[in-house]
Each structure stands twice: as structure tokens, then as C-alpha cells.
PDB file of N, CA and C in Angstrom:
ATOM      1  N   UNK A   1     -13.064  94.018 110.040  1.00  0.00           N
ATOM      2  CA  UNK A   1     -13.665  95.014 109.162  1.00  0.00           C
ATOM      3  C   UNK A   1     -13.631  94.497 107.735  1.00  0.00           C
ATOM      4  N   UNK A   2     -14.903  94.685 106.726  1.00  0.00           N
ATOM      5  CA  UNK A   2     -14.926  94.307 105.750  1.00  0.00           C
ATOM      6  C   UNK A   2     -15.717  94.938 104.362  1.00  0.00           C
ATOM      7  N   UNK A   3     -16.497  94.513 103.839  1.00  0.00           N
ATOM      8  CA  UNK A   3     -17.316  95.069 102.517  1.00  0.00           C
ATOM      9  C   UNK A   3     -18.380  94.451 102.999  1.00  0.00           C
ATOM     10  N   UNK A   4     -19.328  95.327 103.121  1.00  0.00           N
ATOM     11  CA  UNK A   4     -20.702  94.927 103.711  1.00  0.00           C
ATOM     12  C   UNK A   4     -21.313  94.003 102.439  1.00  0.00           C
ATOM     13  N   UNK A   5     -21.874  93.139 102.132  1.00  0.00           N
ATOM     14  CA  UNK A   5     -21.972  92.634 100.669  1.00  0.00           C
ATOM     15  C   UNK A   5     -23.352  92.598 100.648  1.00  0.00           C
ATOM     16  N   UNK A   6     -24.413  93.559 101.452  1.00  0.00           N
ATOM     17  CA  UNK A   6     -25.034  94.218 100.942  1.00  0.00           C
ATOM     18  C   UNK A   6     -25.215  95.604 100.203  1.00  0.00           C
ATOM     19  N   UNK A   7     -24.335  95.704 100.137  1.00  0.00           N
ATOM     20  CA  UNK A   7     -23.182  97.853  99.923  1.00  0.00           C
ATOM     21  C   UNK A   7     -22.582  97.063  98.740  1.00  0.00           C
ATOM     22  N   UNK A   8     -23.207  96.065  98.016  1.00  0.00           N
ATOM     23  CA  UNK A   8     -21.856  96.006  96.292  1.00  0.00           C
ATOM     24  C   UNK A   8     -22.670  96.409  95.361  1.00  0.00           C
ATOM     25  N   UNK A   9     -21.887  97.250  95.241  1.00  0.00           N
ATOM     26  CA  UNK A   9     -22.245  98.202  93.726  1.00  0.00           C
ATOM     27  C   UNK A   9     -21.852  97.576  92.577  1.00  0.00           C
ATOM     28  N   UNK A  10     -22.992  97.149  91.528  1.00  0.00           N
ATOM     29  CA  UNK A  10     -23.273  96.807  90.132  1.00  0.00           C
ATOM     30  C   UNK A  10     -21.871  97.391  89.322  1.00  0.00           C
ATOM     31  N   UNK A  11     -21.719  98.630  89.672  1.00  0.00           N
ATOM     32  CA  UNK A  11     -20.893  99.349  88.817  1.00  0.00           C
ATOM     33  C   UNK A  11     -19.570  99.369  88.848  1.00  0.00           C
ATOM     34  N   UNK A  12     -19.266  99.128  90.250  1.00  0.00           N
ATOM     35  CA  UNK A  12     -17.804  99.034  91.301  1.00  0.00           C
ATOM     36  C   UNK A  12     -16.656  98.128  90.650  1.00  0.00           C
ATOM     37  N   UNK A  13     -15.482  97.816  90.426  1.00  0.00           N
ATOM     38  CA  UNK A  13     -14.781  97.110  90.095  1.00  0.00           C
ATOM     39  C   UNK A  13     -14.108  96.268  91.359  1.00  0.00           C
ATOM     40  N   UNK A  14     -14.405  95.180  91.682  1.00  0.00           N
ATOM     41  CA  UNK A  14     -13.547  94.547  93.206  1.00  0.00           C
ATOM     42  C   UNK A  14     -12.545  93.562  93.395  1.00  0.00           C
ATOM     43  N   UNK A  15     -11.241  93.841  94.300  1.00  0.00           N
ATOM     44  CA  UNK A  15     -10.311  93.077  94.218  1.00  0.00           C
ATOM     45  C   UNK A  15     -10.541  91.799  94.502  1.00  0.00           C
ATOM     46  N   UNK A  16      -9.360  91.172  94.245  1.00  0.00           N
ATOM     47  CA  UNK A  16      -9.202  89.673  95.349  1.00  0.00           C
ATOM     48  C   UNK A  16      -9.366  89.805  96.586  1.00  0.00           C
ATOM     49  N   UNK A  17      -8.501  90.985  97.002  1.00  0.00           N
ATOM     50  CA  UNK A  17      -9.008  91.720  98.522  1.00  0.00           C
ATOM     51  C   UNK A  17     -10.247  91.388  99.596  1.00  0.00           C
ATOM     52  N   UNK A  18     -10.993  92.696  98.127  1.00  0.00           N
ATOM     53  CA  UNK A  18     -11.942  92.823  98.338  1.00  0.00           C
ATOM     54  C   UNK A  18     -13.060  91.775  98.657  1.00  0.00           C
ATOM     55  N   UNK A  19     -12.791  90.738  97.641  1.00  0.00           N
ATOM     56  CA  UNK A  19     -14.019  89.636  97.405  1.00  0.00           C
ATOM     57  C   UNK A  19     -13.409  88.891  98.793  1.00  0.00           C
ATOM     58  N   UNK A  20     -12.270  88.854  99.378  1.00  0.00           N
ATOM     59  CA  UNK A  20     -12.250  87.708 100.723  1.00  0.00           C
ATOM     60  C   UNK A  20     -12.664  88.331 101.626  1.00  0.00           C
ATOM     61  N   UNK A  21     -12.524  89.765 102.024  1.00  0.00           N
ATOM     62  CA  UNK A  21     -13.040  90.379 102.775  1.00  0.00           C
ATOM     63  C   UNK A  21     -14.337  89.907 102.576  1.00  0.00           C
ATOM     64  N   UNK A  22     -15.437  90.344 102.159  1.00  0.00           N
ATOM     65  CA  UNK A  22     -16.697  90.250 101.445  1.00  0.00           C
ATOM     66  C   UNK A  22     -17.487  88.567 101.874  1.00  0.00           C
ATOM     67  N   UNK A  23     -16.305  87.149 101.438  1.00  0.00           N
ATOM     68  CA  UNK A  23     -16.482  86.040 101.463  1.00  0.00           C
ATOM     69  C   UNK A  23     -16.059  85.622 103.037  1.00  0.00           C
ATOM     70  N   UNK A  24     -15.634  86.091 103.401  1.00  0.00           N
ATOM     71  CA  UNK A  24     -14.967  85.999 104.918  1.00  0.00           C
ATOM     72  C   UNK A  24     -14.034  84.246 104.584  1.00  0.00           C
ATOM     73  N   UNK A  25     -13.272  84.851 103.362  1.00  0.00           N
ATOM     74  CA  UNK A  25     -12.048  83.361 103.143  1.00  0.00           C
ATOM     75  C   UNK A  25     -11.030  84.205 102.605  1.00  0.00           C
ATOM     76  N   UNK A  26      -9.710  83.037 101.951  1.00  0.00           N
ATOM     77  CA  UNK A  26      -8.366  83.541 101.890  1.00  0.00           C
ATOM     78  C   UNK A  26      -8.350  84.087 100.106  1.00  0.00           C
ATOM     79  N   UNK A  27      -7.885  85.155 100.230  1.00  0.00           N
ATOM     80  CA  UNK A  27      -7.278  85.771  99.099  1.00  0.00           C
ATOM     81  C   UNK A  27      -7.055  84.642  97.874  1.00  0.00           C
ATOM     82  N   UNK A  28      -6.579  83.411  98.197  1.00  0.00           N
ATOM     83  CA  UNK A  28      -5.807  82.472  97.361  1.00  0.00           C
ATOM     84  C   UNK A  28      -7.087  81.800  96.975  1.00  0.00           C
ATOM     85  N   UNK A  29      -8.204  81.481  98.387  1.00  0.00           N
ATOM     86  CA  UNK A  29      -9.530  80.869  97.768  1.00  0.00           C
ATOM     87  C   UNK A  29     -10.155  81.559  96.894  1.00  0.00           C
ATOM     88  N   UNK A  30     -10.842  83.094  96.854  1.00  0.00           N
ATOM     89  CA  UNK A  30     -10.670  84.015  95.815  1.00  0.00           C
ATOM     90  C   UNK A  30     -10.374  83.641  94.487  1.00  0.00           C
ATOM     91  N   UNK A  31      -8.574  83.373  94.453  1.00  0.00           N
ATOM     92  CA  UNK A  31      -8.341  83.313  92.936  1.00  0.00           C
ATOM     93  C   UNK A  31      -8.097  82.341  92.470  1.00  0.00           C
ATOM     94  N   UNK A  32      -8.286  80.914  93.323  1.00  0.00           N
ATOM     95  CA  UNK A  32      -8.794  79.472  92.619  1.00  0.00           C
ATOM     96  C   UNK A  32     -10.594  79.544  92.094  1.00  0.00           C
ATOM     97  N   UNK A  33     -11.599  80.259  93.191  1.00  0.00           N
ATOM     98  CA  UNK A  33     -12.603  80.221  92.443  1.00  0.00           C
ATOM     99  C   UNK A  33     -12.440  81.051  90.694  1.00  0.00           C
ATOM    100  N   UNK A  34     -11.367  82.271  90.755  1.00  0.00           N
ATOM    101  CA  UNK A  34     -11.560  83.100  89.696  1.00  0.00           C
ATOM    102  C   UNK A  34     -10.725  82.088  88.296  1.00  0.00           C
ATOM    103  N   UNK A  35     -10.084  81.312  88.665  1.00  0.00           N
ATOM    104  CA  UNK A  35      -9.012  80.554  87.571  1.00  0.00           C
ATOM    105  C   UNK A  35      -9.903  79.299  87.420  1.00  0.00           C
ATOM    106  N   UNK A  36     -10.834  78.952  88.245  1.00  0.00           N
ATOM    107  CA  UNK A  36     -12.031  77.909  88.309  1.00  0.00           C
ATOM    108  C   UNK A  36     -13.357  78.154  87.148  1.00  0.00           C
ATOM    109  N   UNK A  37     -13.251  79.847  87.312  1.00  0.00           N
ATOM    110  CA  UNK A  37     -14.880  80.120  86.669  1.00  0.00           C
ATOM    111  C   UNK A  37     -15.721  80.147  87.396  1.00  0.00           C
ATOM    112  N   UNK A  38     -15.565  80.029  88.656  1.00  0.00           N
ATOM    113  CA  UNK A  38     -16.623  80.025  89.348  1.00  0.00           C
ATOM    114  C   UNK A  38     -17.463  81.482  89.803  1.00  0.00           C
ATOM    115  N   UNK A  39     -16.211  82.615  89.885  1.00  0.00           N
ATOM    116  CA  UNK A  39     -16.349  84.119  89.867  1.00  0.00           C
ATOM    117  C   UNK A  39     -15.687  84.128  88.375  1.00  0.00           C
ATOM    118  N   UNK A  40     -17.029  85.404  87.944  1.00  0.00           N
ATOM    119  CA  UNK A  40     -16.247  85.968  86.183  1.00  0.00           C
ATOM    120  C   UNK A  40     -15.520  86.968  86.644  1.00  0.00           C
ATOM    121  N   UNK A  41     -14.129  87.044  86.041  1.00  0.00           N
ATOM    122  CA  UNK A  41     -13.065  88.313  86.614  1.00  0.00           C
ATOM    123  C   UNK A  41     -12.393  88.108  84.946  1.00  0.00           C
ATOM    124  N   UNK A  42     -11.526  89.611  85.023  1.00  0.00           N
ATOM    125  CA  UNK A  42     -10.865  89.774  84.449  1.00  0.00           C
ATOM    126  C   UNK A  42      -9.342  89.933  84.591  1.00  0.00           C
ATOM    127  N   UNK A  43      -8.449  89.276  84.105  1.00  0.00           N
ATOM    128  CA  UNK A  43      -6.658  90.054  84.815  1.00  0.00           C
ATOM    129  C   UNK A  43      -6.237  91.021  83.893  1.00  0.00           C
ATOM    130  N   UNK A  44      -5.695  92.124  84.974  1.00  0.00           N
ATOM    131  CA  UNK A  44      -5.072  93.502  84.123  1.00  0.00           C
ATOM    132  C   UNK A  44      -3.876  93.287  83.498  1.00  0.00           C
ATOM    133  N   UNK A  45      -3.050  93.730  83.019  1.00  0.00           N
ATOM    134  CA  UNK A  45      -1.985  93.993  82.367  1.00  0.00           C
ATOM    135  C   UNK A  45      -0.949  93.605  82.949  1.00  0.00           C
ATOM    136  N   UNK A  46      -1.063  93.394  84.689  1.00  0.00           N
ATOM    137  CA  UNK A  46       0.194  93.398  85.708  1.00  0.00           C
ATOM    138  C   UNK A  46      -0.554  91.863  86.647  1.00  0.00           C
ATOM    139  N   UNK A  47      -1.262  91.024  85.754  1.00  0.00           N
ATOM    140  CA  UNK A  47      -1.828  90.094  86.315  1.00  0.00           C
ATOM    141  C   UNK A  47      -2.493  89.823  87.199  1.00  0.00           C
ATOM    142  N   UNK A  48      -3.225  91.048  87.634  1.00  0.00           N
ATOM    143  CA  UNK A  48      -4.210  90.717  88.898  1.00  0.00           C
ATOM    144  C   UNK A  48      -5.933  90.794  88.900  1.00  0.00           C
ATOM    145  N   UNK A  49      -6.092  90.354  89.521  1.00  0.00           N
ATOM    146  CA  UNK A  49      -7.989  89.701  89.037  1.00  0.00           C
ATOM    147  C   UNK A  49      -8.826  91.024  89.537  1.00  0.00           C
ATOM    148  N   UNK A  50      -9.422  90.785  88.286  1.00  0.00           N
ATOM    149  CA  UNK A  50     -10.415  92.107  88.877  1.00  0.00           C
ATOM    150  C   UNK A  50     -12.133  91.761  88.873  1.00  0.00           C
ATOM    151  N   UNK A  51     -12.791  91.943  89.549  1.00  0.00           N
ATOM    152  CA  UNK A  51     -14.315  91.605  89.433  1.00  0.00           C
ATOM    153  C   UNK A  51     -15.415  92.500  89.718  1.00  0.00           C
ATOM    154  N   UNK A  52     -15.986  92.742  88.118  1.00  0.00           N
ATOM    155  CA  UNK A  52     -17.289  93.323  88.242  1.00  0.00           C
ATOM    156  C   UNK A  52     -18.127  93.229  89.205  1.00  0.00           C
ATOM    157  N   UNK A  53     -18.978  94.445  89.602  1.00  0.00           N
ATOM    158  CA  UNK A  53     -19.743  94.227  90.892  1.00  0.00           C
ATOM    159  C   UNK A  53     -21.273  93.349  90.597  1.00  0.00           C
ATOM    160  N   UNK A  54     -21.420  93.567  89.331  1.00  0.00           N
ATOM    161  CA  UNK A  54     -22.536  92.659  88.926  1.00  0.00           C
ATOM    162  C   UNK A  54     -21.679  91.184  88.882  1.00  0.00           C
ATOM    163  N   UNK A  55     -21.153  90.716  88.726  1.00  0.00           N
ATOM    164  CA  UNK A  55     -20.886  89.381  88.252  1.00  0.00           C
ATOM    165  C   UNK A  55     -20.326  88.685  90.081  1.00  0.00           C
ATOM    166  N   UNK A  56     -19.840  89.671  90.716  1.00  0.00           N
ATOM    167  CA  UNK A  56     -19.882  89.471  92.104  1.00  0.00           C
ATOM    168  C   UNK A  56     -21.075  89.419  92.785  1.00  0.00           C
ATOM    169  N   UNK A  57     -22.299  90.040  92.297  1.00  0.00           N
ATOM    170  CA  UNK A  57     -23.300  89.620  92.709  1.00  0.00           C
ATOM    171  C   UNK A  57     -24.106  88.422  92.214  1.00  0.00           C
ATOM    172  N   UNK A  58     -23.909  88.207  90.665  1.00  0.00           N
ATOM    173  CA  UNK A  58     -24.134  86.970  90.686  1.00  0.00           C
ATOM    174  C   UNK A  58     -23.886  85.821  91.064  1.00  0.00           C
ATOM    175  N   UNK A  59     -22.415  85.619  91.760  1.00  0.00           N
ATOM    176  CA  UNK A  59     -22.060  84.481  92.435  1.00  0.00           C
ATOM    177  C   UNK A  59     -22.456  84.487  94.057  1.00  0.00           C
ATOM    178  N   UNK A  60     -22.849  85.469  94.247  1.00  0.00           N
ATOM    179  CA  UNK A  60     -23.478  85.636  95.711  1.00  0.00           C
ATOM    180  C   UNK A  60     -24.730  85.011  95.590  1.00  0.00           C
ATOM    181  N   UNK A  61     -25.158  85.294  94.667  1.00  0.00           N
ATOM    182  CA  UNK A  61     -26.611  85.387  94.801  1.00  0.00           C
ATOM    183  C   UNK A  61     -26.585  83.103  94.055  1.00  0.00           C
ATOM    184  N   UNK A  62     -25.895  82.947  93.383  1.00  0.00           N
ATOM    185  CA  UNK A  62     -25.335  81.600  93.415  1.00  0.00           C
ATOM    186  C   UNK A  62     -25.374  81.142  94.779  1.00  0.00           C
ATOM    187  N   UNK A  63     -24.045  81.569  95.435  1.00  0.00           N
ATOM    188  CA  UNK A  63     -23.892  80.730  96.902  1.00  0.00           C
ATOM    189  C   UNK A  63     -25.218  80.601  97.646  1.00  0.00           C
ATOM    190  N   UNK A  64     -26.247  81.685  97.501  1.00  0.00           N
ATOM    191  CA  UNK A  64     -27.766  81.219  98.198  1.00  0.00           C
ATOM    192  C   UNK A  64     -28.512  80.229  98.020  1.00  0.00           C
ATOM    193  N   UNK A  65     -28.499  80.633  96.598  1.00  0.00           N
ATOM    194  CA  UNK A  65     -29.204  79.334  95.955  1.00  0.00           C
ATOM    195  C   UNK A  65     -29.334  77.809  96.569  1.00  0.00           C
ATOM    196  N   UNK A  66     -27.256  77.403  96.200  1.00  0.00           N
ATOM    197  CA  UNK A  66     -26.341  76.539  96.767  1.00  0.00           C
ATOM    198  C   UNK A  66     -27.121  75.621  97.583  1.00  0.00           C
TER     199      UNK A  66
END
């Protein structure tokens, strides 16, 4: 079970979780792409990555390209 990653909302805020669910890879691949630049994220206050649903769609829409 996962995040349909046609169902990502522009507006949505999404975890590391979220985005491996989504990527069908590991949490840790996640937050080497996010410490890479490769996904734009932000870290909260308690250090954990957070990612706009637009900027998650832009790297999707990247990996097609690819």
C-alpha cells in the first residue's frame, strides 16, 4: 500500500515516508536524493525533510523525462 502519485496534491506537504512509498525505494534513498538536491525539501526544527507537493511533482515529472 502506498501514495498513488497520481493523487499528489500541489498543496500537500510529504514525508520521507511518504516520497518512498510514492518512489517504491528506501526512506534513506529519499534523503540522499533530498541532501543531493535532487528533491527540493525543507528540514523542520526537529530535523526532518519535508516536501512540497509541487516540487515532488517536479521531480516526478524529471524522472520521465530521464
Amino acid at each position: 500500500m502506498g501514495i498513488d502519485p497520481t493523487k499528489i496534491s500541489s498543496k500537500e506537504i510529504y514525508s520521507v515516508k511518504d516520497i518512498a512509498q510514492i518512489l517504491r525505494t528506501t526512506e534513506q534513498t529519499v534523503r540522499n536524493h533530498l541532501k543531493r538536491g535532487l528533491i527540493k525539501g525543507v528540514k523542520n526544527n526537529a530535523g526532518r525533510w519535508h516536501v512540497r507537493g509541487i516540487d515532488l511533482k517536479k521531480y516526478l515529472s524529471f524522472l520521465v523525462r530521464a
